[in-house]
C-alpha atoms as a PDB file:
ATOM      1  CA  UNK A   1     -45.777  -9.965 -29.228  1.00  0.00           C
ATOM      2  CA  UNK A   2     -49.093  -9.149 -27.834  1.00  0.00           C
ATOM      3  CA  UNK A   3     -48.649  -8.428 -23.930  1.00  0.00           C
ATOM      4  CA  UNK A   4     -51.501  -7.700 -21.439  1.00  0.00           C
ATOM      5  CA  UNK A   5     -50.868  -6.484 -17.849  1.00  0.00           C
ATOM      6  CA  UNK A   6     -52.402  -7.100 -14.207  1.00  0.00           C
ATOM      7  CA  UNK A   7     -50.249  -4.802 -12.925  1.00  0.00           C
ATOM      8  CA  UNK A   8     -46.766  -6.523 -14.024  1.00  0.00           C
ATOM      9  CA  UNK A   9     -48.765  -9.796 -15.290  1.00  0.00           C
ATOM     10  CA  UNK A  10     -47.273 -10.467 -19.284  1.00  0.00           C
ATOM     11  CA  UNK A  11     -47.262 -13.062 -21.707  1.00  0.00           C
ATOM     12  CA  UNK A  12     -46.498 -13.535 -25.232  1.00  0.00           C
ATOM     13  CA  UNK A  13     -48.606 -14.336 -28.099  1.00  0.00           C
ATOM     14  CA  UNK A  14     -45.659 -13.830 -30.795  1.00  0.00           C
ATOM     15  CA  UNK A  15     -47.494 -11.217 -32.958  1.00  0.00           C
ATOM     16  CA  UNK A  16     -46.524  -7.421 -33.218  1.00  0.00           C
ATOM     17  CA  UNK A  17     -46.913  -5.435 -30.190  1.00  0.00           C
ATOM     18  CA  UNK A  18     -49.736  -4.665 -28.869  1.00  0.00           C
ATOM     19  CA  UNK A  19     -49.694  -3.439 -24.969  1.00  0.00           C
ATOM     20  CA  UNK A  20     -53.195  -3.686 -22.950  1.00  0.00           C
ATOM     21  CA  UNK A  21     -52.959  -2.795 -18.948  1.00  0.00           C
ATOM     22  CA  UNK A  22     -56.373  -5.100 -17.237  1.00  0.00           C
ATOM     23  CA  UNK A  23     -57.751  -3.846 -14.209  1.00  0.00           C
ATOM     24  CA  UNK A  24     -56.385  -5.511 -11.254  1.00  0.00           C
ATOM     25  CA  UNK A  25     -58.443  -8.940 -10.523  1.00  0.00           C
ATOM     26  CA  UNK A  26     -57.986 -10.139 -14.180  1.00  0.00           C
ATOM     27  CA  UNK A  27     -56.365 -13.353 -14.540  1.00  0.00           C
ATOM     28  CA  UNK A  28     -55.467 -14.880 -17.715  1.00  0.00           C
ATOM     29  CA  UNK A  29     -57.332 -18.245 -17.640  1.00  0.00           C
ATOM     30  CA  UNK A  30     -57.154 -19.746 -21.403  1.00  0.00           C
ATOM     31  CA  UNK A  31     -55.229 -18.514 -24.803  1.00  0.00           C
ATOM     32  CA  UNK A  32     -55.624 -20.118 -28.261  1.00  0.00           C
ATOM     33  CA  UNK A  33     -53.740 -19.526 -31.120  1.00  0.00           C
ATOM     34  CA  UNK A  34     -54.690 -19.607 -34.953  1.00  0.00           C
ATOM     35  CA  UNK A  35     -51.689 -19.068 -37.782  1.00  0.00           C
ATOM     36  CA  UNK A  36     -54.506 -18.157 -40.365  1.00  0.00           C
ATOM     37  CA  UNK A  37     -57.615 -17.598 -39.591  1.00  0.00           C
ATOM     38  CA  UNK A  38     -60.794 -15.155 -40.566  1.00  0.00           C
ATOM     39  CA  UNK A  39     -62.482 -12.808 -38.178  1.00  0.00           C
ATOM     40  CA  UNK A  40     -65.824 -11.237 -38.994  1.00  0.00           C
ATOM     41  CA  UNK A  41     -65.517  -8.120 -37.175  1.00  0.00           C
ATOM     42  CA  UNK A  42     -69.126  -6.897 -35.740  1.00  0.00           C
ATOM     43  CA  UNK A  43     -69.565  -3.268 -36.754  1.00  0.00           C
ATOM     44  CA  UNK A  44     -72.839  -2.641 -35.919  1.00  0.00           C
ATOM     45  CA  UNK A  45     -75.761  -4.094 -33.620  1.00  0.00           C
ATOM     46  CA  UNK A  46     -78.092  -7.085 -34.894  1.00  0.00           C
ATOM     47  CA  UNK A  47     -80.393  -5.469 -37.613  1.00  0.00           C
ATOM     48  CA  UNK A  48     -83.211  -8.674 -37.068  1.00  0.00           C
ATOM     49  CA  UNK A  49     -81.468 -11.284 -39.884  1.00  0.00           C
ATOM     50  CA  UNK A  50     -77.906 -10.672 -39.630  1.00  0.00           C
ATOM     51  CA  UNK A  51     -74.754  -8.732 -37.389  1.00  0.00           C
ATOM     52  CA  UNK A  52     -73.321  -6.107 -39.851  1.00  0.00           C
ATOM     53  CA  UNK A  53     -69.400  -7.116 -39.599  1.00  0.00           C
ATOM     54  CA  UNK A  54     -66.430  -6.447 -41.858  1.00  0.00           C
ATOM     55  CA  UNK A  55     -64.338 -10.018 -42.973  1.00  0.00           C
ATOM     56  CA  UNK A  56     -60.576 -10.288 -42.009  1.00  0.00           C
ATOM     57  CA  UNK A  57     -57.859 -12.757 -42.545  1.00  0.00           C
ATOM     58  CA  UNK A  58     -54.558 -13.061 -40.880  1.00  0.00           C
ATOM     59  CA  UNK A  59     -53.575 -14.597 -37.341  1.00  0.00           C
ATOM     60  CA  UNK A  60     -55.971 -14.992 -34.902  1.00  0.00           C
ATOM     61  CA  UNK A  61     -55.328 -14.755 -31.077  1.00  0.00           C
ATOM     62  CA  UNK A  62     -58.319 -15.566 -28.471  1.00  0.00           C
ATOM     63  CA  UNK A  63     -57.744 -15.094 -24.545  1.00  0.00           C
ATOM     64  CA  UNK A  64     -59.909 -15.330 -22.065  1.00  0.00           C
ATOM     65  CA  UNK A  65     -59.862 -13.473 -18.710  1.00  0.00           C
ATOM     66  CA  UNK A  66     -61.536 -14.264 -15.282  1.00  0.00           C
ATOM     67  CA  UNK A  67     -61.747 -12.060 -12.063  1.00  0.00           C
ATOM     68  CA  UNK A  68     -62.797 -13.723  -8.362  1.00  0.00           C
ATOM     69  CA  UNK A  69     -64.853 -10.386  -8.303  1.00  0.00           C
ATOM     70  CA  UNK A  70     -68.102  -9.057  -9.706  1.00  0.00           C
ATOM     71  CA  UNK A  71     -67.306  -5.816 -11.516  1.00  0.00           C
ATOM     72  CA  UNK A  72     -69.420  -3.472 -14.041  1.00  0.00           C
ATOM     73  CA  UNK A  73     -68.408  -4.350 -17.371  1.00  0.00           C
ATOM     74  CA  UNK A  74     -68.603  -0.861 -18.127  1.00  0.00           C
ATOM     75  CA  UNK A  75     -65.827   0.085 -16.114  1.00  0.00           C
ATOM     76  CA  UNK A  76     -63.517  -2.411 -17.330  1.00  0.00           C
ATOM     77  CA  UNK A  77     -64.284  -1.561 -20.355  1.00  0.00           C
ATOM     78  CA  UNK A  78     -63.711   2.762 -19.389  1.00  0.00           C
ATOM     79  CA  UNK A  79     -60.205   0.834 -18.545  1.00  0.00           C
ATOM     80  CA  UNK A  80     -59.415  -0.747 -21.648  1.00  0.00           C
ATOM     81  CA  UNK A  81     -60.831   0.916 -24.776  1.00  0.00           C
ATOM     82  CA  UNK A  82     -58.364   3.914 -24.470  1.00  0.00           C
ATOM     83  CA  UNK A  83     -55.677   1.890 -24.532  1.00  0.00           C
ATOM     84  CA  UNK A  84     -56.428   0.453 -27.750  1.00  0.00           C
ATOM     85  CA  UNK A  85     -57.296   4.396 -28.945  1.00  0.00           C
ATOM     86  CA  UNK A  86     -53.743   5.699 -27.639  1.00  0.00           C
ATOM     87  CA  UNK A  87     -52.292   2.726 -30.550  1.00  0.00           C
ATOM     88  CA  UNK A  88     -53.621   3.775 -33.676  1.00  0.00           C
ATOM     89  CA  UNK A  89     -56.995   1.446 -33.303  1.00  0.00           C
ATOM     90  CA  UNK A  90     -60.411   3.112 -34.077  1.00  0.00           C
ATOM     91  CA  UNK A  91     -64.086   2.593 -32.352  1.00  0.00           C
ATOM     92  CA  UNK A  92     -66.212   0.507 -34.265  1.00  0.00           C
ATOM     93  CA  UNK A  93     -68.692  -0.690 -31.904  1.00  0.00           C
ATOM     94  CA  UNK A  94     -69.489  -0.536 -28.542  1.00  0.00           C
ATOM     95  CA  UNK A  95     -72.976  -1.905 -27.524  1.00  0.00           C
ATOM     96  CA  UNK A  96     -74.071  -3.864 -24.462  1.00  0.00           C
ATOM     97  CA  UNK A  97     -76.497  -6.798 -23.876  1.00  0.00           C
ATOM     98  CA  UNK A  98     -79.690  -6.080 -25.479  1.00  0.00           C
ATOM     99  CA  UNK A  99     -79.257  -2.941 -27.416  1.00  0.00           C
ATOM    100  CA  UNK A 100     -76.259  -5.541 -28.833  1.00  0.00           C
ATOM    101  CA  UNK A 101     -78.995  -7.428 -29.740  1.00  0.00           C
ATOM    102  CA  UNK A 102     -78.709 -10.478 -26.789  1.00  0.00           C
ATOM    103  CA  UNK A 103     -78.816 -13.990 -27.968  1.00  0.00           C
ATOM    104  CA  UNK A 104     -78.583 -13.621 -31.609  1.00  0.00           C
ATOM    105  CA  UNK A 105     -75.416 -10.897 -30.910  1.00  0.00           C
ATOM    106  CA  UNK A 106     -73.814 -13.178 -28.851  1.00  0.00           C
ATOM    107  CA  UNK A 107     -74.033 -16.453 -30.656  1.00  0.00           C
ATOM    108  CA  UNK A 108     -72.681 -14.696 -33.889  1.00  0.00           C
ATOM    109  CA  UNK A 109     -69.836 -14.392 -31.912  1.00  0.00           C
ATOM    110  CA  UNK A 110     -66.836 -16.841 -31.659  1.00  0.00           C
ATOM    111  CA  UNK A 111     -66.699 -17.229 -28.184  1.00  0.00           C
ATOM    112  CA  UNK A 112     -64.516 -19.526 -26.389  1.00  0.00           C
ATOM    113  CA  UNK A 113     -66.843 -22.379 -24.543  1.00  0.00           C
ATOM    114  CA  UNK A 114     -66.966 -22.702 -20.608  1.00  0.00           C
ATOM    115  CA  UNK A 115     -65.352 -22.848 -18.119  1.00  0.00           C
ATOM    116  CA  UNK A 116     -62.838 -20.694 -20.355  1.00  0.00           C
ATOM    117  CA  UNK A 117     -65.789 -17.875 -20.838  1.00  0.00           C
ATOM    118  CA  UNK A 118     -69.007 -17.145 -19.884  1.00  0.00           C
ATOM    119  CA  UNK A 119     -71.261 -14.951 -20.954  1.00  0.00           C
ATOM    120  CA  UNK A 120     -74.997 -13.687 -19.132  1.00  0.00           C
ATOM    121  CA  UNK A 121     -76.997 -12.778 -21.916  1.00  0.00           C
ATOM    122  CA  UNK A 122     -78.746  -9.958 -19.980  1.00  0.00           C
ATOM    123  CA  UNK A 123     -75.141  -8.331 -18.537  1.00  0.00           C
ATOM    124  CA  UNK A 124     -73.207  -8.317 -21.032  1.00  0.00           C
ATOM    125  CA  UNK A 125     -71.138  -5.371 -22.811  1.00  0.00           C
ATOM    126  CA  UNK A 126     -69.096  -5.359 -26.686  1.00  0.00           C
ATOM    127  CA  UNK A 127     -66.327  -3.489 -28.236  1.00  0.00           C
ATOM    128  CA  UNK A 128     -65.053  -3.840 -31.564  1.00  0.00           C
ATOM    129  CA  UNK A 129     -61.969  -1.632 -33.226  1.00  0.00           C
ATOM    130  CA  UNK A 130     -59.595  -1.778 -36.159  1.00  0.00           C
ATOM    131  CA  UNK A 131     -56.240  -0.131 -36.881  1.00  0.00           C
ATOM    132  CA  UNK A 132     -55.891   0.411 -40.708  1.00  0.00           C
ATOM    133  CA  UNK A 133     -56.979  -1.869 -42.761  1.00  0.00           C
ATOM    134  CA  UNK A 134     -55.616  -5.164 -41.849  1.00  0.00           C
ATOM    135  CA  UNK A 135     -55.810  -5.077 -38.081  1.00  0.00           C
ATOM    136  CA  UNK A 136     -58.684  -5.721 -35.515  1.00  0.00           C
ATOM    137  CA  UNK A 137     -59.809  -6.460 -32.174  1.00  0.00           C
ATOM    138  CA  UNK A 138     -62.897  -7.207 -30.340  1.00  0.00           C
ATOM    139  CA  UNK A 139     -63.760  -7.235 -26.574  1.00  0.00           C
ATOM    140  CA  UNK A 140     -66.517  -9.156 -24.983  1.00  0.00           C
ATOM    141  CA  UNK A 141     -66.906  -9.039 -20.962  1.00  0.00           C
ATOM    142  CA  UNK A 142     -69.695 -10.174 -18.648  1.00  0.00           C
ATOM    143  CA  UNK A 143     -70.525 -10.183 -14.690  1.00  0.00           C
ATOM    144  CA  UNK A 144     -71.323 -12.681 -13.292  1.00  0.00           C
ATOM    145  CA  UNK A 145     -72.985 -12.894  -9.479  1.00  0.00           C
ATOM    146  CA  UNK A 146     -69.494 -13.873  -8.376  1.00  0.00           C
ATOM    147  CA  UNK A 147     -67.144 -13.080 -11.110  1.00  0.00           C
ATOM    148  CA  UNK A 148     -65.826 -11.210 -14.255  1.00  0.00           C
ATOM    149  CA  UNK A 149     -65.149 -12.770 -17.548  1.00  0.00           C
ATOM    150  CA  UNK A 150     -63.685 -11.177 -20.819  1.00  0.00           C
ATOM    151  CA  UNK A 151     -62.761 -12.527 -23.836  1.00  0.00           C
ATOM    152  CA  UNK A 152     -60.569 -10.399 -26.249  1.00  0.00           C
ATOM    153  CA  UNK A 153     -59.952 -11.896 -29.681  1.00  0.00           C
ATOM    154  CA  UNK A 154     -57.425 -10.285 -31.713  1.00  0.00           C
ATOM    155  CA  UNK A 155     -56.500 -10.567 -36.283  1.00  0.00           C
ATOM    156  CA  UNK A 156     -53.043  -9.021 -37.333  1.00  0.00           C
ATOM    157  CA  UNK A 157     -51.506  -9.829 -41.091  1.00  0.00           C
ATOM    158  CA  UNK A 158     -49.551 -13.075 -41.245  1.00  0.00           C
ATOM    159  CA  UNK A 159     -46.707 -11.613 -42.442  1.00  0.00           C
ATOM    160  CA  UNK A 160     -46.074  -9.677 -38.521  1.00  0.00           C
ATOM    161  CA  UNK A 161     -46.420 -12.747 -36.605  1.00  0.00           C
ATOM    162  CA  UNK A 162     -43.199 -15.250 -35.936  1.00  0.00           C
ATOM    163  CA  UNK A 163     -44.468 -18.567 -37.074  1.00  0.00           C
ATOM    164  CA  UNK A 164     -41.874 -20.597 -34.827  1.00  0.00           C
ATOM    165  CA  UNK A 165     -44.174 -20.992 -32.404  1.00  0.00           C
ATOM    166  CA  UNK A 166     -45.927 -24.598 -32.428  1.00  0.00           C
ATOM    167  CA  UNK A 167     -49.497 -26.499 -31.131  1.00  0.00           C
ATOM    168  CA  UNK A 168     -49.776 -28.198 -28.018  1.00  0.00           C
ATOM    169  CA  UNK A 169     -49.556 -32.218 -27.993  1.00  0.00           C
ATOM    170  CA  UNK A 170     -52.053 -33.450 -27.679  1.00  0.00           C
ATOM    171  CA  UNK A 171     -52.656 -34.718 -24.313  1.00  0.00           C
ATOM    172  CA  UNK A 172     -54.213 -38.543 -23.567  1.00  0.00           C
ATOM    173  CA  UNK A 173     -51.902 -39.880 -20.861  1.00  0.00           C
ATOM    174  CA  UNK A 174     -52.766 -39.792 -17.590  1.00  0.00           C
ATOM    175  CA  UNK A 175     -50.413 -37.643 -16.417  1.00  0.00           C
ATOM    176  CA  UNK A 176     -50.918 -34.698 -18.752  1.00  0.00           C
ATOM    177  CA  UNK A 177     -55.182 -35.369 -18.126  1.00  0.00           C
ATOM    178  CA  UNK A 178     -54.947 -34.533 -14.704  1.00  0.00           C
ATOM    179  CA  UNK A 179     -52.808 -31.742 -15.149  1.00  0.00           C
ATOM    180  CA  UNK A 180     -55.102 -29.718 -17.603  1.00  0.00           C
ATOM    181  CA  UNK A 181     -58.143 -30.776 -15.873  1.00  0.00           C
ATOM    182  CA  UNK A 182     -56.612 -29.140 -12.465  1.00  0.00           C
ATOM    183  CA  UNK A 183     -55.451 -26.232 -14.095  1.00  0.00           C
ATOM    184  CA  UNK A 184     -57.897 -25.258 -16.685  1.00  0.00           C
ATOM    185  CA  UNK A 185     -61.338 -27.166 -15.642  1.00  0.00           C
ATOM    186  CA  UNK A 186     -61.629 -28.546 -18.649  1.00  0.00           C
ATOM    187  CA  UNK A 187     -60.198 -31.719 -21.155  1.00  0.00           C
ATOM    188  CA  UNK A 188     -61.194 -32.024 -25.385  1.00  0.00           C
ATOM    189  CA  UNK A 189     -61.122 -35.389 -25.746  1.00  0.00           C
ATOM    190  CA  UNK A 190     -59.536 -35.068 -28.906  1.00  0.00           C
ATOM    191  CA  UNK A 191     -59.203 -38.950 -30.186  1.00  0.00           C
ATOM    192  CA  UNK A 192     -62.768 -39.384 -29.882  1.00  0.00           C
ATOM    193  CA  UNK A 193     -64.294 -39.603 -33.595  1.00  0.00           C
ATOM    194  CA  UNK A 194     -67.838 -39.133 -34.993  1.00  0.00           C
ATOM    195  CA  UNK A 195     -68.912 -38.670 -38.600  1.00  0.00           C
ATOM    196  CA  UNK A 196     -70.549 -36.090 -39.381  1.00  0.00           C
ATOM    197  CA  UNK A 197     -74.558 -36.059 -38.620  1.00  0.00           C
ATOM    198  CA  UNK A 198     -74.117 -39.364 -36.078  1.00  0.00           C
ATOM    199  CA  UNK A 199     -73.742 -39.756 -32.658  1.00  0.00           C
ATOM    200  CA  UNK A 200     -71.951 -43.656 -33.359  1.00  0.00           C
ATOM    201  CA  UNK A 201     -68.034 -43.988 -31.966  1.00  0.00           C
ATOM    202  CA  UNK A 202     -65.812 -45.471 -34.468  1.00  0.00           C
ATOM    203  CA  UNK A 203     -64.019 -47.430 -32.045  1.00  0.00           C
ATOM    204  CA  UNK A 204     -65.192 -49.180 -28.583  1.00  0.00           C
ATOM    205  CA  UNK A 205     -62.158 -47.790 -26.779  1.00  0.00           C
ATOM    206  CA  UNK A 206     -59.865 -44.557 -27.089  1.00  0.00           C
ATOM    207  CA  UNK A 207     -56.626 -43.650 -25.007  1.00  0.00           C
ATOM    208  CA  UNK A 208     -58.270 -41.088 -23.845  1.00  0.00           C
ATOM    209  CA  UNK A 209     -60.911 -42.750 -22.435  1.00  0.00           C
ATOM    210  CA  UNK A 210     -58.705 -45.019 -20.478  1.00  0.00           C
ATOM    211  CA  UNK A 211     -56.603 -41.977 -18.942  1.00  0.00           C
ATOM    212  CA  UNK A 212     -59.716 -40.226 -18.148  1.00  0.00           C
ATOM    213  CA  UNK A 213     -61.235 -43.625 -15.595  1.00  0.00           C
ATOM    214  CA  UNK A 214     -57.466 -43.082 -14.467  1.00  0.00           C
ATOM    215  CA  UNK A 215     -58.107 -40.013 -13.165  1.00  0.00           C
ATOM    216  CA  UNK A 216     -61.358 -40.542 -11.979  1.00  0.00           C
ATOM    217  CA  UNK A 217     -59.874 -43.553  -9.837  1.00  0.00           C
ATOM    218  CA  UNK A 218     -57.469 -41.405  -8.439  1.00  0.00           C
ATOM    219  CA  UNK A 219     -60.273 -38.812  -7.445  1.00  0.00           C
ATOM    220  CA  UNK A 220     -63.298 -40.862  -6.004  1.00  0.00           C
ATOM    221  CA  UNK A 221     -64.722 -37.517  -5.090  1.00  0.00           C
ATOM    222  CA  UNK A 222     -65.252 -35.933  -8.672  1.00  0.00           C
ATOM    223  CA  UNK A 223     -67.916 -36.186 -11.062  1.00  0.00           C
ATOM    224  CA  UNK A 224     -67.548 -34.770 -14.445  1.00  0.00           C
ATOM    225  CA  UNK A 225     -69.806 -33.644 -17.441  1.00  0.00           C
ATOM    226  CA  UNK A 226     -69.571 -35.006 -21.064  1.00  0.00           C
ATOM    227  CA  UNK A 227     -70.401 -31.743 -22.882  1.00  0.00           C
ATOM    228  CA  UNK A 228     -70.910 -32.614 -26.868  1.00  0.00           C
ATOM    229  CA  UNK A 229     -70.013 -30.110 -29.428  1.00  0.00           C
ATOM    230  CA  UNK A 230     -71.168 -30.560 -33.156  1.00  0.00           C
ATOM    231  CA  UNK A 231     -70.271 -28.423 -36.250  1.00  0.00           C
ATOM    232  CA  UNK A 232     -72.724 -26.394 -38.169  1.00  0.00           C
ATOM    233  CA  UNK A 233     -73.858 -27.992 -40.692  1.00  0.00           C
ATOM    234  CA  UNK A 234     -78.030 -28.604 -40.331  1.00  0.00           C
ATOM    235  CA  UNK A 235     -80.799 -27.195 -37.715  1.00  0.00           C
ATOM    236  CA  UNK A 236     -80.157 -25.691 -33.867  1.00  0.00           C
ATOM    237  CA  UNK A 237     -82.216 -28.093 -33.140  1.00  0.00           C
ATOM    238  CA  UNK A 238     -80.952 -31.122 -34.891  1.00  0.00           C
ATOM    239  CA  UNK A 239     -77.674 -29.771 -33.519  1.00  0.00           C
ATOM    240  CA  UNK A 240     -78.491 -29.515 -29.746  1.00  0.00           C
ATOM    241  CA  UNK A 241     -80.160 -33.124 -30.093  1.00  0.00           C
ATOM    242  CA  UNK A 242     -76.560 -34.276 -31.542  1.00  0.00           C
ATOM    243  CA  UNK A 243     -74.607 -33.103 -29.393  1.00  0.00           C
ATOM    244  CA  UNK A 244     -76.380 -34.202 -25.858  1.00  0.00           C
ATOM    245  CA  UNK A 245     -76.567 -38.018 -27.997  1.00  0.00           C
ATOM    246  CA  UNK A 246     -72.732 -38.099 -28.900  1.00  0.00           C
ATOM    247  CA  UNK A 247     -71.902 -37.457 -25.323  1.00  0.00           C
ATOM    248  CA  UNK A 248     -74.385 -39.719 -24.212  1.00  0.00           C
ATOM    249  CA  UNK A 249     -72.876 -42.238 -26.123  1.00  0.00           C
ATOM    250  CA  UNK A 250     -69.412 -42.002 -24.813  1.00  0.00           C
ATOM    251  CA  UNK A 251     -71.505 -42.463 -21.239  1.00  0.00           C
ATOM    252  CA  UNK A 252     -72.606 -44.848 -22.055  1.00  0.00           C
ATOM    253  CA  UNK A 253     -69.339 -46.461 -23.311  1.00  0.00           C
ATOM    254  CA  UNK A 254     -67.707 -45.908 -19.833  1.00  0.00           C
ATOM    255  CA  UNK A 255     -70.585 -47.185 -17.924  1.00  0.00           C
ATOM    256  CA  UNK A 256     -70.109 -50.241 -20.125  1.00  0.00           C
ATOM    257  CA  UNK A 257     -66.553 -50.576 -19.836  1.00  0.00           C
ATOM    258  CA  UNK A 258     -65.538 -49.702 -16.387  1.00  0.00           C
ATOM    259  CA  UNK A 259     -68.395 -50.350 -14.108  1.00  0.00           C
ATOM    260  CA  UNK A 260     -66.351 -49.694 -10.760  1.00  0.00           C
ATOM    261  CA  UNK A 261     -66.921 -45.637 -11.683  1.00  0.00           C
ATOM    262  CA  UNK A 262     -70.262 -44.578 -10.355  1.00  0.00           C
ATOM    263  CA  UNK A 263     -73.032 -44.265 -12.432  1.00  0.00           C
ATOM    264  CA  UNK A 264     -74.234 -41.309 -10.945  1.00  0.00           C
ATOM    265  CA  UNK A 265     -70.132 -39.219 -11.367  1.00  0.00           C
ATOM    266  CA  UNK A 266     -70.203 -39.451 -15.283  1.00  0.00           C
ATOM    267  CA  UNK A 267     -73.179 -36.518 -16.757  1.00  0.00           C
ATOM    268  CA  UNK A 268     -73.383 -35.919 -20.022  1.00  0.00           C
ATOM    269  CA  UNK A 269     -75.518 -32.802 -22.179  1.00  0.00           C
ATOM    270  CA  UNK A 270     -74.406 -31.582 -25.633  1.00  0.00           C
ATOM    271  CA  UNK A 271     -74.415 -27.562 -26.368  1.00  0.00           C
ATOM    272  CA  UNK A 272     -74.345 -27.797 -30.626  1.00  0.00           C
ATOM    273  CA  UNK A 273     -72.793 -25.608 -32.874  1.00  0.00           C
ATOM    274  CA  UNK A 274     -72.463 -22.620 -29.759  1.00  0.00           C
ATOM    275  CA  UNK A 275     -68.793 -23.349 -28.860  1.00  0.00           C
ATOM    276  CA  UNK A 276     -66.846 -23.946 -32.035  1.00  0.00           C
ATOM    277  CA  UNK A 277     -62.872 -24.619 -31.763  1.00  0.00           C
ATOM    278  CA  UNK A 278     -61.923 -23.724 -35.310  1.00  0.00           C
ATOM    279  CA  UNK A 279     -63.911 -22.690 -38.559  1.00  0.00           C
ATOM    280  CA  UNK A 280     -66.795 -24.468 -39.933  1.00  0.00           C
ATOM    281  CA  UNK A 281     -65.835 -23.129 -43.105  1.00  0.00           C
ATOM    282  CA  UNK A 282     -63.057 -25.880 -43.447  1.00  0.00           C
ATOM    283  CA  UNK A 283     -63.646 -29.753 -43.326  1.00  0.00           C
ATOM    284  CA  UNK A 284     -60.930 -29.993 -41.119  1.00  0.00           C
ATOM    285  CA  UNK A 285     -62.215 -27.661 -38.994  1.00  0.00           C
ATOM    286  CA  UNK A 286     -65.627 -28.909 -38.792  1.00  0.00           C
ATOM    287  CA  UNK A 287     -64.192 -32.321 -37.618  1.00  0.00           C
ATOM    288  CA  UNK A 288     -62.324 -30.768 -34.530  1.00  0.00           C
ATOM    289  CA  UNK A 289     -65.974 -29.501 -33.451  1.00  0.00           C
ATOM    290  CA  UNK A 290     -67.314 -32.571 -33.371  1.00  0.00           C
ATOM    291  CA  UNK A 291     -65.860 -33.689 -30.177  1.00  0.00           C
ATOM    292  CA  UNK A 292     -66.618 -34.309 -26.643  1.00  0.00           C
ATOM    293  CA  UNK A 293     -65.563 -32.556 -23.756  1.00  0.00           C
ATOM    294  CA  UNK A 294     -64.900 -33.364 -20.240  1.00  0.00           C
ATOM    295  CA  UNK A 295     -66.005 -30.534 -17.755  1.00  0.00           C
ATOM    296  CA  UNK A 296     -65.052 -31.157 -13.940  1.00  0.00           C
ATOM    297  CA  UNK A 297     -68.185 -30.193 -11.531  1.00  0.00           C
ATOM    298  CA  UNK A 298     -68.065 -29.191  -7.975  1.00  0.00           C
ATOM    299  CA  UNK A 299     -67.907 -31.612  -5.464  1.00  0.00           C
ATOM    300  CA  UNK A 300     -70.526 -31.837  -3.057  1.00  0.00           C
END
């Protein structure tokens, strides 16, 4: 069980223990679970090709944290690295921004995509440790003018975590829409489906589709963003291109088929490879990054 604190704030992540006390402000806003994954764990800063890192396998935990106030990342940081020392885990790294080695540091990163994290590219500070040989963790945090964010992503052996646990349904009525879009921000449209280098929807209408206009019915006030995500296979550029025409094209598709939502409530831009969900290394995994996500905005 991995267990973080804002003050007496816990939850459990059903690996070995592993006890981390945030500064006060921290809230828990997003946690994703992997049974098996691989972790490249940064151990130095970008050399000018590459992000020296060390390779490990086991289960993968990613949370992401969010404070209502601007703070340092330094001093969270002063808060939470000792912690870590006091169990067994060793310094690796620590670097910020652009001694880290800014854009091409970050984006060698697996960072989870927005609203879940953000990171500033000029305010940014990294930690990596390990504990033996098996075991590692990594903290990234950012300010923000307004806010905090930090992401820690953990790796422990397979064998040490209790594989009861099981995935979230996946969630196309309705009812279960709203819900995560009130609570987290942010909906996958997970039964949307693109092959892999097109932008083309295999079918002219998904469930999800239908219980997103539902939701926009019932909230005449909110206007959303189609965010497309791609996997890594080809060019940034081709990438970026993909992504912004994939969620163009499910625009497009709701324009078509439900003209009584405003034009003007349904954006759409694509981000490319920057926000995976899983590994590219897998073919299943490079189909659950090529999706479309819905990303409430502020009302006006």
């Amino acid at each position: 069980m991995l267990r973080l604190t804002t003050l007496l704030f816990l939850f459990p992540l059903h690996i070995q223990a592993l006890e981390l006390e945030t500064p006060a402000g921290l809230k828990k806003i997003a946690q994703v679970e992997s049974a098996l994954d691989t972790l490249l764990l940064p151990l130095d800063v970008w050399d000018g090709s590459v992000v020296p890192s060390k390779k490990f396998t086991g289960a993968l935990t990613k949370v992401a944290f969010r404070s209502e106030v601007s703070s340092k990342p330094d001093v969270i940081a002063a808060a939470i690295l000792p912690q870590f020392l006091k169990q067994g885990y060793t310094l690796s790294l620590q670097c910020s921004d652009q001694y880290c080695g800014g854009f091409d540091f970050r984006f060698s990163l697996k960072v989870m995509p927005p609203p879940d994290m953000f990171v500033d590219l000029g305010n940014y500070l990294f930690i990596s440790v390990q504990k033996g040989s098996n075991e590692a963790a990594w903290l990234l945090i950012s300010q923000s003018l307004k806010q905090t964010h930090m992401q820690l992503t953990t790796i422990r052996p397979t064998q040490n975590i209790d594989l009861k646990f099981s995935a979230l349904p996946i969630p196309t009525g309705p009812e279960q829409l709203q819900s995560q879009l009130t609570e987290t921000g942010h909906f996958i449209l997970t039964d949307l489906k693109f092959e892999a280098g097109a932008a083309k929807l295999k079918r002219d209408i998904f469930p999800s589709l239908i219980a997103l206009v539902d939701y926009l019915r019932e909230q005449p006030n909110q206007s959303i963003l189609l965010v497309g995500h791609t996997d890594s296979s080809g060019s940034l550029e081709k990438n970026l291109e993909l992504s912004k025409q994939r969620a163009i094209a499910v625009q497009a598709l709701l324009h078509s088929k439900f003209p009584d939502i405003e034009p003007n409530r349904i954006n759409a831009d694509g981000v490319g490879y920057f926000a995976p969900v899983a590994s590219n290394q897998t073919l299943n995994g490079r189909e659950m990054n090529r999706r479309v996500e819905v990303v409430l905005l502020p009302n006006n």
